[in-house]
Protein backbone atom coordinates (compact mmCIF):
# COMPACT_ATOMS: atom_id res chain seq x y z
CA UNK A 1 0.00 0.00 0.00
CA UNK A 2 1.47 3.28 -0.66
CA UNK A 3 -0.10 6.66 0.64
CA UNK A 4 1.21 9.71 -0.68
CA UNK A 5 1.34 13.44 1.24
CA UNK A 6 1.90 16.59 -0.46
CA UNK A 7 3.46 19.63 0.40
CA UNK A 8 0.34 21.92 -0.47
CA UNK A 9 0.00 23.55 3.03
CA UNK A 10 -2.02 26.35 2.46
CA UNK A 11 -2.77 28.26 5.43
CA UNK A 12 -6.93 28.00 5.92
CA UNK A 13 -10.08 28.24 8.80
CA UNK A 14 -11.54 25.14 8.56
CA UNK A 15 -14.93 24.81 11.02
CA UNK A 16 -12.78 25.58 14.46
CA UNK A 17 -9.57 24.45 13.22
CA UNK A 18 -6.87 27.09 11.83
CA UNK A 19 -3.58 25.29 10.65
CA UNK A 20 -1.93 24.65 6.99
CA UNK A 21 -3.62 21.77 5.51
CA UNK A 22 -1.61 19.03 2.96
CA UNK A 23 -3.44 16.22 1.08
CA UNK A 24 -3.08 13.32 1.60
CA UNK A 25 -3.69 10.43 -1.02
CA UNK A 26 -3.29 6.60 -2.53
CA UNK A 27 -2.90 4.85 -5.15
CA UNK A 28 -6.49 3.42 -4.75
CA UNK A 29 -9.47 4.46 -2.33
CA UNK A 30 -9.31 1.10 -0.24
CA UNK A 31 -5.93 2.38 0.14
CA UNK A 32 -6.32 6.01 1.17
CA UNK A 33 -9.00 4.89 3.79
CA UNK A 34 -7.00 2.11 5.20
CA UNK A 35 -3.94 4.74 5.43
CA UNK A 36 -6.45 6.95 7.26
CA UNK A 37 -8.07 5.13 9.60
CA UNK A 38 -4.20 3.89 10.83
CA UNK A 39 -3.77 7.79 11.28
CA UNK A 40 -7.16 8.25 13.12
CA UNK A 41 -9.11 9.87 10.58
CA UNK A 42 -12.73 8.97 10.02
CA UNK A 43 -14.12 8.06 6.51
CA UNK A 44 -16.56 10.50 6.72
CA UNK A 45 -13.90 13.48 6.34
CA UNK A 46 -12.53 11.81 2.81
CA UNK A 47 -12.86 14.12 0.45
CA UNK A 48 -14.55 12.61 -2.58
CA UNK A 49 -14.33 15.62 -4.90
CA UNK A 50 -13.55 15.90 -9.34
CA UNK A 51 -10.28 17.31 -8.48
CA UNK A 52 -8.82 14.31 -6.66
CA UNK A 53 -10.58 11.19 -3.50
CA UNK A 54 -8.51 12.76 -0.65
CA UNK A 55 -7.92 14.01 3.05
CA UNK A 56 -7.24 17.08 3.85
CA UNK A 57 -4.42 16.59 7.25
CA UNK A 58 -2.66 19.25 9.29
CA UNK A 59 0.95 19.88 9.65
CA UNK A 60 0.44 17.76 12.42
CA UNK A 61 -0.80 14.91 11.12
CA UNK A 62 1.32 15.15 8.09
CA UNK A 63 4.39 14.28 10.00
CA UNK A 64 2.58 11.42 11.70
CA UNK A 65 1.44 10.17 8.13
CA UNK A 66 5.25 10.25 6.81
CA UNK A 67 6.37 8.58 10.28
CA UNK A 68 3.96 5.65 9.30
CA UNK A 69 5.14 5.72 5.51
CA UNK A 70 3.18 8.30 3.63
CA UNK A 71 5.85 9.10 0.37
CA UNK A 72 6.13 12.48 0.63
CA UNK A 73 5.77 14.56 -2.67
CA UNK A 74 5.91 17.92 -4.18
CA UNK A 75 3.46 19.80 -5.89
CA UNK A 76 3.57 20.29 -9.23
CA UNK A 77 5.96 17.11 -9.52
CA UNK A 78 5.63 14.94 -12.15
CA UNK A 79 5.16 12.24 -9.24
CA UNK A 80 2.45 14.38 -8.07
CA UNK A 81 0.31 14.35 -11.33
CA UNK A 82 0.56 11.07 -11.25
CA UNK A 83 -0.90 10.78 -8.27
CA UNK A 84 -3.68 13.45 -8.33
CA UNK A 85 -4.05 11.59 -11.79
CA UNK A 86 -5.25 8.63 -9.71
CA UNK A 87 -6.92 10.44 -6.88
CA UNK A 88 -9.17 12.28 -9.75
CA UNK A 89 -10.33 8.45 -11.00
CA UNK A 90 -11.32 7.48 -7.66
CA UNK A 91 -14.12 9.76 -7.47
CA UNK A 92 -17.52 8.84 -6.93
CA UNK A 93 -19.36 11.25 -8.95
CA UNK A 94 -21.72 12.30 -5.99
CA UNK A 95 -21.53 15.70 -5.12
CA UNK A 96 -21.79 16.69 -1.08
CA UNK A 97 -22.43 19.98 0.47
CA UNK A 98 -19.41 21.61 1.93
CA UNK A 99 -19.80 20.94 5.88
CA UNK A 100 -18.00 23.56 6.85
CA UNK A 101 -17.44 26.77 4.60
CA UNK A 102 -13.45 27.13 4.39
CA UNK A 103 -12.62 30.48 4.81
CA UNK A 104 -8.79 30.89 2.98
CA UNK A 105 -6.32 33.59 5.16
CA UNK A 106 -5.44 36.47 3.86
């Protein structure tokens, strides 16, 4: 299984939680959720959007993902189409309302 973290982390407001946020992705969805769950996120905060099946982690949890063997990549990296190549497959094609609205800093 590989799961895959970028280096995105944009600085955001998301419900109570202000931090830079990453994505984190796999290869497959089984994957990603498996990954997740070992890094104590629930399923129902997978982002299942067009642009790529993901989770959006902070800082914090990044480093724990790449301590339990998240490949860490670049964006903009040819790895890292690849991979938000995959993540955009693994959508569902159901669209869900935002739960939170995220609120970018200025």
């Amino acid at each position: 299984m590989t799961a895959y973290i970028d280096d995105y982390r944009i600085e955001a407001q998301v419900g109570h939680i202000h931090a830079h946020w990453s994505h984190l992705m796999a290869d497959s969805r089984a994957e990603l959720l498996e990954f997740g769950v070992r890094l104590g996120l629930r399923p129902a905060w997978l982002q299942d959007k067009i642009s790529g099946v993901h989770f959006d982690v902070t800082d914090e949890t990044r480093a724990e993902a790449i301590r339990l063997g998240a490949v860490p990549i670049r964006c903009r990296s040819e790895e890292w189409k690849r991979v938000v190549d995959e993540a955009r497959q693994q959508f569902s094609g159901e669209r869900r309302p935002r739960r939170y609205p995220v609120e970018p800093i200025a």
